[in-house]
Protein backbone atom coordinates (compact mmCIF):
# COMPACT_ATOMS: atom_id res chain seq x y z
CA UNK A 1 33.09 -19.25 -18.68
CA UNK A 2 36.51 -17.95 -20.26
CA UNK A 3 38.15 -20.93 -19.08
CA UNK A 4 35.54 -23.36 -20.60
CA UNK A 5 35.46 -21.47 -24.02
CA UNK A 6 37.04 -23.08 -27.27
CA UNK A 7 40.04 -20.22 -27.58
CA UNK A 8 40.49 -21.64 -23.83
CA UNK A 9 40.54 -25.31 -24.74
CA UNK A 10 41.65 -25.58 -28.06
CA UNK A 11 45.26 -27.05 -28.40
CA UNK A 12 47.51 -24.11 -30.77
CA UNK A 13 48.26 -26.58 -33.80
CA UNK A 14 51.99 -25.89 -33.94
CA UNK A 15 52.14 -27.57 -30.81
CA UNK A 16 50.42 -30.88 -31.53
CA UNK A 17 53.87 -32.38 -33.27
CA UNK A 18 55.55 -31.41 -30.34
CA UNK A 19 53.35 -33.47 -28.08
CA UNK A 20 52.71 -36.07 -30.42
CA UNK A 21 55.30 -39.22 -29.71
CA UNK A 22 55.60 -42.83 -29.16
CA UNK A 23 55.83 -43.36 -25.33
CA UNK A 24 57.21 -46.32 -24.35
CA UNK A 25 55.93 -48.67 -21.63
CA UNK A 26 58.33 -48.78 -18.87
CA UNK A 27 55.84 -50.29 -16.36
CA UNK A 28 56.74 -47.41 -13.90
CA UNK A 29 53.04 -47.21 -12.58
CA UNK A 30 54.19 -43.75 -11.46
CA UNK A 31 55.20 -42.98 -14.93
CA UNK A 32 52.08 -44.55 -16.19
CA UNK A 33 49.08 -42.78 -14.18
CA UNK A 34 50.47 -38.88 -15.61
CA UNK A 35 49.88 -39.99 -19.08
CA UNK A 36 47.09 -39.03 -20.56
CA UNK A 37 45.30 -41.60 -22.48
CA UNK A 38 44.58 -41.03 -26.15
CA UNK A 39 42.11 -42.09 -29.20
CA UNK A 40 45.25 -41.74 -31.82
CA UNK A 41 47.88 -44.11 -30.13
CA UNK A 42 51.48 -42.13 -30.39
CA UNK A 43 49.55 -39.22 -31.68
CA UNK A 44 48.77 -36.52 -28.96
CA UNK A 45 44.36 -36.38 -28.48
CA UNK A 46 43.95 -32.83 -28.32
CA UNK A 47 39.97 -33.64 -28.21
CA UNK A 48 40.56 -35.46 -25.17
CA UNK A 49 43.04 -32.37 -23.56
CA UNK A 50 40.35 -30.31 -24.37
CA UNK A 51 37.99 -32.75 -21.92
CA UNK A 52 40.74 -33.30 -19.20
CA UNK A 53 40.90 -29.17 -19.17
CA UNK A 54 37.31 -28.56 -19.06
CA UNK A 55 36.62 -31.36 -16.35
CA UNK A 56 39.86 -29.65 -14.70
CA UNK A 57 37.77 -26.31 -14.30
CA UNK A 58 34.22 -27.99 -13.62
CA UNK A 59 35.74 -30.14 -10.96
CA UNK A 60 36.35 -26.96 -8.77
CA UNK A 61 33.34 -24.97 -10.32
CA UNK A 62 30.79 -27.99 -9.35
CA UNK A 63 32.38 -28.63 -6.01
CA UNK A 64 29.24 -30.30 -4.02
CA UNK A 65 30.63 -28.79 -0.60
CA UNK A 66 31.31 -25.30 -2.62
CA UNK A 67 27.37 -25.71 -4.18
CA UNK A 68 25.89 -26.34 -0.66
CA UNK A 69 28.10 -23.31 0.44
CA UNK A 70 26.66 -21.04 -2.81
CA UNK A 71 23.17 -22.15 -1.67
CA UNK A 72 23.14 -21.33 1.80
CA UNK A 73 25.72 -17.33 1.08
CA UNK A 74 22.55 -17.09 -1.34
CA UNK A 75 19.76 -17.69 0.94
CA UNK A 76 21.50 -15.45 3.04
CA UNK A 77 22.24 -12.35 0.16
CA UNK A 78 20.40 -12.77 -2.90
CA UNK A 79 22.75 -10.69 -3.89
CA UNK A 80 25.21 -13.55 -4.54
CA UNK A 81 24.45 -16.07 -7.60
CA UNK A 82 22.84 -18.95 -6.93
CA UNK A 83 23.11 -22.52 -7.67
CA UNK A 84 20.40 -22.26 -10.12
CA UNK A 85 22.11 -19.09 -12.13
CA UNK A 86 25.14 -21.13 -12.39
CA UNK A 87 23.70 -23.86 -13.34
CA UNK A 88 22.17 -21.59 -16.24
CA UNK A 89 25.18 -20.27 -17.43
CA UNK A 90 26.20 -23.28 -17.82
CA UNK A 91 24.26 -24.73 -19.91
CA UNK A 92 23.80 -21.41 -21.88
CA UNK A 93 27.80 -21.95 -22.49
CA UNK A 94 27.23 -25.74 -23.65
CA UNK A 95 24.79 -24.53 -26.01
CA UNK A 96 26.28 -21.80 -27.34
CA UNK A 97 29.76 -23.68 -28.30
CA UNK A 98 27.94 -26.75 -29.21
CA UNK A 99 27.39 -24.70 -32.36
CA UNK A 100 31.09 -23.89 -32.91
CA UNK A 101 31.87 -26.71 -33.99
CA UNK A 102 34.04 -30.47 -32.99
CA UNK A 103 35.74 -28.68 -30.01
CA UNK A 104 32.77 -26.77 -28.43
CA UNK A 105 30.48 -30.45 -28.96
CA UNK A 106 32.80 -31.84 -26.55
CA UNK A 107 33.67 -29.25 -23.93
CA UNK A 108 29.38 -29.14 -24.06
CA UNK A 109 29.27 -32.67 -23.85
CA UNK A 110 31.70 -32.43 -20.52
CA UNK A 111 29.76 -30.07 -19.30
CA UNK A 112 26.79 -31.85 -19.60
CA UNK A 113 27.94 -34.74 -17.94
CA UNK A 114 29.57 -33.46 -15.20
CA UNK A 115 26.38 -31.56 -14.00
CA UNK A 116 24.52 -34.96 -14.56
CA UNK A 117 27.42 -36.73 -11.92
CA UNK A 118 27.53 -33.91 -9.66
CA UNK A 119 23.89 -33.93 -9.13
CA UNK A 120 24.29 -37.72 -7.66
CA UNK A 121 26.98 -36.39 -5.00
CA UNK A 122 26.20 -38.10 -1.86
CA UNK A 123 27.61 -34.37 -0.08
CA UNK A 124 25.29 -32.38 -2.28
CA UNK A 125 21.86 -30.99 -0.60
CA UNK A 126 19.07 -32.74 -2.00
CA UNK A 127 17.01 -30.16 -3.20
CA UNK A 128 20.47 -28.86 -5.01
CA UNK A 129 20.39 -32.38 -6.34
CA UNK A 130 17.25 -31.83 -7.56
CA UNK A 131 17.56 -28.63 -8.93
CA UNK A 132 20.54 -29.76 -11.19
CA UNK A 133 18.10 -32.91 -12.54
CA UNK A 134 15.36 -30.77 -13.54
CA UNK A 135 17.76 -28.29 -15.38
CA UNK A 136 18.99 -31.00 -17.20
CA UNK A 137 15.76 -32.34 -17.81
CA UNK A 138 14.34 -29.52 -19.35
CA UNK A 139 18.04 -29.16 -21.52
CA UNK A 140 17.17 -32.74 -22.55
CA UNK A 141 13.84 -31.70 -24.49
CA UNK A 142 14.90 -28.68 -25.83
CA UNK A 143 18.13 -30.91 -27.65
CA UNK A 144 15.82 -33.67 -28.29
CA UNK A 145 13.63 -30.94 -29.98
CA UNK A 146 15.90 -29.25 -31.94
CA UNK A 147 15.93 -28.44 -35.86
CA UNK A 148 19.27 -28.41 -36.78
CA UNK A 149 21.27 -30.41 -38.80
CA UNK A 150 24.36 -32.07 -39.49
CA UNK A 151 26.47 -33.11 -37.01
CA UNK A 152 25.49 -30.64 -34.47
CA UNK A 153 21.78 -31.77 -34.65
CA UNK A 154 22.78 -35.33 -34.59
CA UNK A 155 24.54 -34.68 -31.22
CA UNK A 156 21.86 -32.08 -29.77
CA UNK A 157 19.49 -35.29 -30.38
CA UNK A 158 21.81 -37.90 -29.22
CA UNK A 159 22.53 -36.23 -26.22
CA UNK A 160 19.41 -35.00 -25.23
CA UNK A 161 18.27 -38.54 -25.96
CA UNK A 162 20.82 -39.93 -23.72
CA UNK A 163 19.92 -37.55 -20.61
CA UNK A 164 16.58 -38.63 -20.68
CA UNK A 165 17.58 -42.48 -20.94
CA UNK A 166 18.25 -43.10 -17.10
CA UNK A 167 19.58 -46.32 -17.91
CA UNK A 168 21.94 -44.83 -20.57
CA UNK A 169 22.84 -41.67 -18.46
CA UNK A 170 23.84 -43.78 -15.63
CA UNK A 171 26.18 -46.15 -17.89
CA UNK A 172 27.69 -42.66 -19.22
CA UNK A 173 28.39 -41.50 -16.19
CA UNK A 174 30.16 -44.80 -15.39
CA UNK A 175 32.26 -44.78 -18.72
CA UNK A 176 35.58 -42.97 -17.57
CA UNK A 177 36.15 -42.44 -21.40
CA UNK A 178 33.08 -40.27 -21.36
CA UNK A 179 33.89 -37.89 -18.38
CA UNK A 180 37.94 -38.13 -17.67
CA UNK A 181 39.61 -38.19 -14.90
CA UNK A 182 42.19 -35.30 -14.41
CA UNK A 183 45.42 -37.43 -14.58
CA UNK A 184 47.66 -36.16 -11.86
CA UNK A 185 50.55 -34.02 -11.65
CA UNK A 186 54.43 -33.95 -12.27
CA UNK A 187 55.97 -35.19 -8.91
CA UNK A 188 57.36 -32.60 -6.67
CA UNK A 189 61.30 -32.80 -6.30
């Protein structure tokens, strides 16, 4: 959870000037694909770092071949955290840094939907699958229930909304602007 928090994902603001330049378009696709695109043109989207990062960590953490693995070392020790306990974390992270503010809204909101995409993996187990949907579902109600106000209420509602939309889940999960890719590296040599 240390590497999703907002001291984690937050970009140090002495450092955004440094980062922030025109880049020119030298149609070098090779050049082009370890960009990462931004909302602010020449100005470097620390918002969207902070997404690219937090996908970054979920992409290992919600694994489908390293879930099926967690269920079946769990069946075997209950010892050893299962799928569901993760899962609950989690969310329990979302929530809490949803509160904290522009940068915890969207590491929640990456969370979010990258447990709603990983529990579509074709290599997940089903009743994983399942699992993740109804934790989510139930997440859904209590944001679509919520009291508070502002900004962070208007997202716990939109959001919540939004999970229990299939139809608008699904298009969500399609928009890469919604759930980045991790751009890749520098080459080697």
């Amino acid at each position: 959870m240390g590497a999703l928090s907002i001291e984690a994902l937050t970009l140090p603001p002495r450092l955004q000037p440094l980062l922030s330049f025109a880049q020119g378009d030298d149609g070098d696709y090779a050049t082009q694909i370890e960009i990462m695109p931004t909302a602010g043109g020449p100005v470097f989207d620390s918002l969207r770092a902070t997404e690219v990062a937090a996908v970054h960590v979920l992409d290992s953490l919600l694994d489908p071949q390293r879930l099926n693995r967690l269920d079946m070392q769990h069946a075997a020790d209950p010892a050893v955290p299962s799928v569901g306990t993760i899962v609950s974390r989690l969310l329990r992270h979302a929530d809490e840094v949803a509160g904290r503010g522009v940068v915890g809204r969207r590491i929640a909101t990456t969370i979010t939907l990258k447990l709603a995409r990983t529990s579509q993996a074709p290599m997940l187990g089903r009743s994983i699958g399942f699992q993740l949907k109804g934790k989510l579902a139930t997440w859904s109600s209590r944001l679509t229930e919520t009291k508070a106000a502002g900004d962070e209420g208007d997202w716990r509602r939109g959001l919540g909304t939004m999970l229990a939309d299939r139809e608008a889940l699904e298009s969500a999960l399609a928009d890469r602007q919604l759930l980045p890719v991790v751009p890749p590296g520098m080459p080697i040599g």
